[in-house]
N, C-alpha and C. Protein backbone atom coordinates (compact mmCIF):
# COMPACT_ATOMS: atom_id res chain seq x y z
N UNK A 1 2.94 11.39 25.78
CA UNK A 1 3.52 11.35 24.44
C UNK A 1 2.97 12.51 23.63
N UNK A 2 4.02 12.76 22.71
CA UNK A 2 3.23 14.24 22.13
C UNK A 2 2.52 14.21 20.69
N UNK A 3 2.27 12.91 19.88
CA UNK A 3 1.04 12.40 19.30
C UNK A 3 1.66 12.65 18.29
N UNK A 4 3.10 12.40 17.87
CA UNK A 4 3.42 12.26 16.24
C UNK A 4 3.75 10.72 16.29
N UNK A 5 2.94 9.79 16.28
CA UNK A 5 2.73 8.35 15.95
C UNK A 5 1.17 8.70 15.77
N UNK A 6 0.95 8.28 14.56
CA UNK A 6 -0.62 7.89 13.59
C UNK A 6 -1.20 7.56 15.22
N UNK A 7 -2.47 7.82 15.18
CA UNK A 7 -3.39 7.54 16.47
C UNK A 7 -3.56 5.73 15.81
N UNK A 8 -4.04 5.62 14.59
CA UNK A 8 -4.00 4.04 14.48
C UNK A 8 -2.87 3.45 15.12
N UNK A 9 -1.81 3.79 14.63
CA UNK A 9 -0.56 3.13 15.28
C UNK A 9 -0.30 2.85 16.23
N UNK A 10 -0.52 4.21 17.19
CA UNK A 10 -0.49 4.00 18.57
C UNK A 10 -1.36 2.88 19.33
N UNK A 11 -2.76 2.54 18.39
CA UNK A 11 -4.03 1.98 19.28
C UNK A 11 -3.39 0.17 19.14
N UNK A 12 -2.86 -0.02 18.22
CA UNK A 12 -2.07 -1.46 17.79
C UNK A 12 -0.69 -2.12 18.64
N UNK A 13 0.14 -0.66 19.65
CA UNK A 13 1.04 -0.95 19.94
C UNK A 13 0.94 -1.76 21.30
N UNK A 14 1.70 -2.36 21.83
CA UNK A 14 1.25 -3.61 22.82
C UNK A 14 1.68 -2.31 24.06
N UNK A 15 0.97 -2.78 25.06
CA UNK A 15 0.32 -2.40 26.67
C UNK A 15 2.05 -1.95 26.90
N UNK A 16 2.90 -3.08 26.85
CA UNK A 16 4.15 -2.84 27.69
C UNK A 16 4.74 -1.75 26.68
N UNK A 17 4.89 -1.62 25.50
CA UNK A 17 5.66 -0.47 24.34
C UNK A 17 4.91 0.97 25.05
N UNK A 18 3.46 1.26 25.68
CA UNK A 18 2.87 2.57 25.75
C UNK A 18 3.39 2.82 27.04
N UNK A 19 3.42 1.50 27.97
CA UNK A 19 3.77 1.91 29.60
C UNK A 19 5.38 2.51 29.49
N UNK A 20 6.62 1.41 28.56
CA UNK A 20 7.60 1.77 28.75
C UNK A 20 7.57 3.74 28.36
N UNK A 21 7.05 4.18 27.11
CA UNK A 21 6.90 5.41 26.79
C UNK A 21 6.66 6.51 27.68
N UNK A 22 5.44 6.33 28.49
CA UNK A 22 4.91 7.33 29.03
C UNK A 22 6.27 7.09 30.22
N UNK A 23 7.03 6.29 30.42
CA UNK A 23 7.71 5.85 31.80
C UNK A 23 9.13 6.69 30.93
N UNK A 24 9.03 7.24 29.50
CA UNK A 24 10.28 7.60 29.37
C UNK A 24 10.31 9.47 29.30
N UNK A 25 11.48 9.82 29.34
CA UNK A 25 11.61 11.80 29.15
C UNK A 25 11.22 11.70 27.59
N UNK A 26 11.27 12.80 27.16
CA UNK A 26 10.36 13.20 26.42
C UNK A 26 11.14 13.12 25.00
N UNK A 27 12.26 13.75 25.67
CA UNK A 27 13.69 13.11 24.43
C UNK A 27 13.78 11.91 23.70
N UNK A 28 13.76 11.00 24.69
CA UNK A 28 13.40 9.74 24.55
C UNK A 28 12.47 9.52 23.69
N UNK A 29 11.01 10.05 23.84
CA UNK A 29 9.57 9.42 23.61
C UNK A 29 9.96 9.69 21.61
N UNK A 30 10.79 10.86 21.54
CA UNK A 30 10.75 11.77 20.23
C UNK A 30 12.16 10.43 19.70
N UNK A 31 12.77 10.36 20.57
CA UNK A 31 13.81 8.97 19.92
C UNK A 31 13.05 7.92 19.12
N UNK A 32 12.44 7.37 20.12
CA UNK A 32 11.18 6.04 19.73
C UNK A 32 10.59 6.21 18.34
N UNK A 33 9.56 7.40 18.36
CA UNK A 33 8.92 8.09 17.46
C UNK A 33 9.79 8.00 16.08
N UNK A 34 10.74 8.61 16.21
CA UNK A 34 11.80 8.84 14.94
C UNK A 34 11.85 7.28 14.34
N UNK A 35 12.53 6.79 15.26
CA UNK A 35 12.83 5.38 14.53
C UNK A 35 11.77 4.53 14.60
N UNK A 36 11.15 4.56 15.35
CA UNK A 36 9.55 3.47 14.80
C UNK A 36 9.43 4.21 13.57
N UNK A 37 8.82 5.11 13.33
CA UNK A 37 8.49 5.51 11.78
C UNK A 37 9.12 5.71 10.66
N UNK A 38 11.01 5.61 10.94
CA UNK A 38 11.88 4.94 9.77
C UNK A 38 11.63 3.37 9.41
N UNK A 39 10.81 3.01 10.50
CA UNK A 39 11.27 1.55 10.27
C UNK A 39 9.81 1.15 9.59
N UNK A 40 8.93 1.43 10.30
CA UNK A 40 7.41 1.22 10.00
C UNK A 40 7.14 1.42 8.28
N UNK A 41 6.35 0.67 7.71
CA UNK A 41 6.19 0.70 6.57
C UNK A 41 4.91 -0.14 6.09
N UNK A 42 4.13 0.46 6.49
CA UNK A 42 3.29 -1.01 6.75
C UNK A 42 2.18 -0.39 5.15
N UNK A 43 2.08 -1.68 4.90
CA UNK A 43 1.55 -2.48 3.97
C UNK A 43 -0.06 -1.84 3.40
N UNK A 44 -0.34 -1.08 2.08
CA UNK A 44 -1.79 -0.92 1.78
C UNK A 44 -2.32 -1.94 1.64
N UNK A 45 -3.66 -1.71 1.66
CA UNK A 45 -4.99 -2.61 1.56
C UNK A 45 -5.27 -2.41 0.27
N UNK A 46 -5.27 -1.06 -0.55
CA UNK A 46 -5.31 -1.32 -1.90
C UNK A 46 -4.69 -2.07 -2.51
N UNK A 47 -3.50 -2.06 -2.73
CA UNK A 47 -2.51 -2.75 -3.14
C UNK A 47 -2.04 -4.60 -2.69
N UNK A 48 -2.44 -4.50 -1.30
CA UNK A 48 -3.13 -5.90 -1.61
C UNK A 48 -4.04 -6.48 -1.92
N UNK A 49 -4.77 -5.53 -2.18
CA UNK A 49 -6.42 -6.38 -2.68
C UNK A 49 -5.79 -6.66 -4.48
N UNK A 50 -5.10 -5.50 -5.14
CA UNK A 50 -4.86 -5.65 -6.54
C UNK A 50 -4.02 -6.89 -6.83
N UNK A 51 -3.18 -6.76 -5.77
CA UNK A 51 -1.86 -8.00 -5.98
C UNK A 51 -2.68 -9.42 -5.86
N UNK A 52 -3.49 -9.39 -4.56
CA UNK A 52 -4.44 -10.70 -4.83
C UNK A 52 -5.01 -11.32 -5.97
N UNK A 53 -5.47 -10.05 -6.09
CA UNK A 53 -6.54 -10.11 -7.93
C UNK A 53 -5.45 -10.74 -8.93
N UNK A 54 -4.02 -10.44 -8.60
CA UNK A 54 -3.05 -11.13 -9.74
C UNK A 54 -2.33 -12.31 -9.16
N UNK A 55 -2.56 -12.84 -8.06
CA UNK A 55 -2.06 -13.82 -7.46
C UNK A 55 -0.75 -13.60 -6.79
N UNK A 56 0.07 -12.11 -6.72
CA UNK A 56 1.19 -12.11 -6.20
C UNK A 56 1.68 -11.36 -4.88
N UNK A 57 0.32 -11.77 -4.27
CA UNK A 57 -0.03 -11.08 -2.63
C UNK A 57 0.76 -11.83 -1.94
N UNK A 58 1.34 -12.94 -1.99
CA UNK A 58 2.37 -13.83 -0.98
C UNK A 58 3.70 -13.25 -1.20
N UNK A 59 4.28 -12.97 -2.43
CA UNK A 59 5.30 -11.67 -2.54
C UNK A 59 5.29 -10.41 -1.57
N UNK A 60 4.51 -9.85 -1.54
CA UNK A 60 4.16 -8.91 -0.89
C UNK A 60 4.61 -8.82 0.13
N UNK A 61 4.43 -9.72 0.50
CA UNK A 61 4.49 -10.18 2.38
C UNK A 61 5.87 -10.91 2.57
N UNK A 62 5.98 -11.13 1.42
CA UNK A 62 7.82 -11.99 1.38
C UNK A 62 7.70 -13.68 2.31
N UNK A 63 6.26 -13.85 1.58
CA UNK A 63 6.20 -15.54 1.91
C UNK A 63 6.38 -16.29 0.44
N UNK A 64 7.59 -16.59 0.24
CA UNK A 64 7.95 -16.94 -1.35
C UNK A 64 7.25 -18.43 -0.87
N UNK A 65 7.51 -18.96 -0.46
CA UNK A 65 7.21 -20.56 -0.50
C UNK A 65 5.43 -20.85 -0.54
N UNK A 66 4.50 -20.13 -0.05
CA UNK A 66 3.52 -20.12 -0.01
C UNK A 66 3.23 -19.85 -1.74
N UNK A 67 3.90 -18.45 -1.67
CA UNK A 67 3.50 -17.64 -3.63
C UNK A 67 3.67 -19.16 -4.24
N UNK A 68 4.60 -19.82 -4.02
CA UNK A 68 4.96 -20.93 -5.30
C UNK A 68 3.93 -22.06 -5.21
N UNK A 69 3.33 -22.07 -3.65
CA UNK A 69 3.05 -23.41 -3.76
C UNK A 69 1.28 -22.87 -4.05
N UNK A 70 0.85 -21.61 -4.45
CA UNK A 70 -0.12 -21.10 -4.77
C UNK A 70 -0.25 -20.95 -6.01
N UNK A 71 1.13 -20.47 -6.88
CA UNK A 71 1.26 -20.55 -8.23
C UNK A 71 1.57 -21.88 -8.85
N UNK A 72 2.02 -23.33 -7.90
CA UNK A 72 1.72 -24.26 -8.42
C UNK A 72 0.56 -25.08 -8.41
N UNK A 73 -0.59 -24.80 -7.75
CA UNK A 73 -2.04 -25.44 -7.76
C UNK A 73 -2.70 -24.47 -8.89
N UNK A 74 -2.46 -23.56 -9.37
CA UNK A 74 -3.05 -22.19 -9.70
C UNK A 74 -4.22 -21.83 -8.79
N UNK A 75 -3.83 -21.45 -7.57
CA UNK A 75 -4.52 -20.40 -6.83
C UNK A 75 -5.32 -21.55 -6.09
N UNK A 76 -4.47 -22.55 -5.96
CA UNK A 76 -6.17 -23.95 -4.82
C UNK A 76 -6.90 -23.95 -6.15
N UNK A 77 -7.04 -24.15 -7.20
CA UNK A 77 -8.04 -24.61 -8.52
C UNK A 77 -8.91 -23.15 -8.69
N UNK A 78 -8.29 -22.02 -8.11
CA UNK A 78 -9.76 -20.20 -8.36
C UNK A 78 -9.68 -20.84 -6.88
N UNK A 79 -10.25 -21.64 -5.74
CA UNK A 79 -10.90 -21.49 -4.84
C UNK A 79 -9.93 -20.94 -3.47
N UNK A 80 -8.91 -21.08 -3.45
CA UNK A 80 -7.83 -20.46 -2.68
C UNK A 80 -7.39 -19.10 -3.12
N UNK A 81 -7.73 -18.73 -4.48
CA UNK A 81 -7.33 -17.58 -4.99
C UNK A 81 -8.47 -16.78 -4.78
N UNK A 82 -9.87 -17.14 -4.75
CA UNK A 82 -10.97 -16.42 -4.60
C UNK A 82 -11.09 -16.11 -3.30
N UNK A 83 -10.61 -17.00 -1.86
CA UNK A 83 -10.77 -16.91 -0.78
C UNK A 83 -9.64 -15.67 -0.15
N UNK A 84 -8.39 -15.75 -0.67
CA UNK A 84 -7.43 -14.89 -0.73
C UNK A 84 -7.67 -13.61 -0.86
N UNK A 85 -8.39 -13.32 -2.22
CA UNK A 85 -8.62 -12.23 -2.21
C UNK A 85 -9.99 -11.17 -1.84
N UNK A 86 -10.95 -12.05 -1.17
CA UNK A 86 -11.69 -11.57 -0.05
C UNK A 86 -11.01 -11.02 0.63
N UNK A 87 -10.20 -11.79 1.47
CA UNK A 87 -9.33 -11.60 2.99
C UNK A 87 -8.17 -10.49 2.54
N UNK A 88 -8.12 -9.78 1.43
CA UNK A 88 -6.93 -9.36 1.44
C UNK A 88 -6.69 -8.22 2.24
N UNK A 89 -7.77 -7.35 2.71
CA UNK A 89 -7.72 -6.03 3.25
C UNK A 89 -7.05 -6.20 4.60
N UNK A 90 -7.84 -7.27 4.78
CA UNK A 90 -8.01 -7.63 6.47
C UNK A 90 -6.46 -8.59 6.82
N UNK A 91 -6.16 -9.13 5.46
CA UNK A 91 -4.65 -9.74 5.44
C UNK A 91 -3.64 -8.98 5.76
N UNK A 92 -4.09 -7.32 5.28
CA UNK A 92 -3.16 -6.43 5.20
C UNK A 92 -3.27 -5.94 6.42
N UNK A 93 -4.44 -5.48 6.87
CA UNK A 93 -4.46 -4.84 8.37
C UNK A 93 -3.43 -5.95 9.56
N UNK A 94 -3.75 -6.97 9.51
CA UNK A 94 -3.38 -7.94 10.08
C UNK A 94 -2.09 -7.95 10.42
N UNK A 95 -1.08 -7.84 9.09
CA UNK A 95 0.12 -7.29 8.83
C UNK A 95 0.93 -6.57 9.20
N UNK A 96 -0.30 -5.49 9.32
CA UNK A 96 0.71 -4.06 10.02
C UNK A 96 0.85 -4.49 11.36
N UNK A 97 -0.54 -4.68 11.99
CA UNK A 97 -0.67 -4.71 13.15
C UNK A 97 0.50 -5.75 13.99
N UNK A 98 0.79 -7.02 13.22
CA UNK A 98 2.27 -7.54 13.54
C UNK A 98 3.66 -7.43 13.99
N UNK A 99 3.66 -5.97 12.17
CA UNK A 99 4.73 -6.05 11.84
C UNK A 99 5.44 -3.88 13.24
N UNK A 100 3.74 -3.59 13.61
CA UNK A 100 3.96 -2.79 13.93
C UNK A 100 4.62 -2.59 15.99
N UNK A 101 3.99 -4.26 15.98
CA UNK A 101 4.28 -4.41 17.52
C UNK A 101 6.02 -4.98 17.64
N UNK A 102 5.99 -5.89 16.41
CA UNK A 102 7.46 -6.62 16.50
C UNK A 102 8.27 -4.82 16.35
N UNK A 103 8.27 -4.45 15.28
CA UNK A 103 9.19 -3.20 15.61
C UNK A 103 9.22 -1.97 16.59
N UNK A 104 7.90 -1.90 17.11
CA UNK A 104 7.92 -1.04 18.48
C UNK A 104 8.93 -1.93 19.52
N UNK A 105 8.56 -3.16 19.76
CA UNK A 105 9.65 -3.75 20.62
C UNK A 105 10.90 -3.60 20.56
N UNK A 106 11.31 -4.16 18.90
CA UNK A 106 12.54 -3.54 19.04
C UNK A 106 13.47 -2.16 19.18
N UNK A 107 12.83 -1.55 18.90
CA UNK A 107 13.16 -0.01 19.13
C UNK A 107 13.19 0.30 20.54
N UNK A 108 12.23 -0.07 21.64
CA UNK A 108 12.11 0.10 22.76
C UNK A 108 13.34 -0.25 23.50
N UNK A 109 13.53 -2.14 23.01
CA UNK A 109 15.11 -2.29 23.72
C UNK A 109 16.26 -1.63 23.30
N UNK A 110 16.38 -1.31 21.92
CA UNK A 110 17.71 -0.32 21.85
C UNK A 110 17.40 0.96 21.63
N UNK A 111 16.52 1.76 22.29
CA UNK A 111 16.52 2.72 23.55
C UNK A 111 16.73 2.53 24.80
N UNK A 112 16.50 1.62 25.41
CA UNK A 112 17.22 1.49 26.32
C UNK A 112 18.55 0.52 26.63
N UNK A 113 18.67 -0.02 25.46
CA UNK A 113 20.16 -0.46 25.27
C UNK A 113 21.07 0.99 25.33
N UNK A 114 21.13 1.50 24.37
CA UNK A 114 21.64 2.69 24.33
C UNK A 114 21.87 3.81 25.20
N UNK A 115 20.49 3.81 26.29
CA UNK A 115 20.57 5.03 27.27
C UNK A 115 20.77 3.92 28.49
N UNK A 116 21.43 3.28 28.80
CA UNK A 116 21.74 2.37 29.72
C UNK A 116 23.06 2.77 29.94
């Protein structure tokens, strides 16, 4: 691969997304590349640590039902809101790392949907 995917990115992507790659031409590898990183968007740690601090880190993440049922205890009484926003960095890393394997997959099959 010719190393325009973030070296973080790459170290997060699952075993079968790096084997299919190196197993593809190079055209290909620059296909992948393109559209993983239209799609990729992954999530600061600043910005969730701030959103925590205001209680609207479950937005963020587009877990509305959690935000409400957090904004209806107010935050677990401080003690769900204080615990929250410890974890928020690591909420966020967490995130990418998810949101970065679910979309390498998909990209992988329609590359080879496509070159099939």
């Amino acid at each position: 691969m010719n190393g325009k995917i973030e070296r973080k990115v790459l170290e997060i992507l699952p075993a079968t997304v790096k084997n299919q790659l190196a197993k593809m031409p190079e055209e290909q590898q620059d296909e992948f590349i393109e559209e993983f990183n239209r799609k990729f968007k992954p999530k600061s740690t600043a910005v969730a640590g701030l959103m925590a601090f205001f209680g609207f880190h479950y937005l963020y993440y587009n877990k509305i039902f959690l935000f409400l049922l957090f904004v209806c205890t107010g935050g677990g009484f401080g003690v769900w809101w204080f615990a929250v926003w410890l974890r928020a960095g690591k909420t966020a890393r967490e995130y990418n790392q998810e949101m970065a394997k679910d979309i390498a997959l998909d990209v992988i099959k329609e590359i080879k949907i496509l070159n099939s």
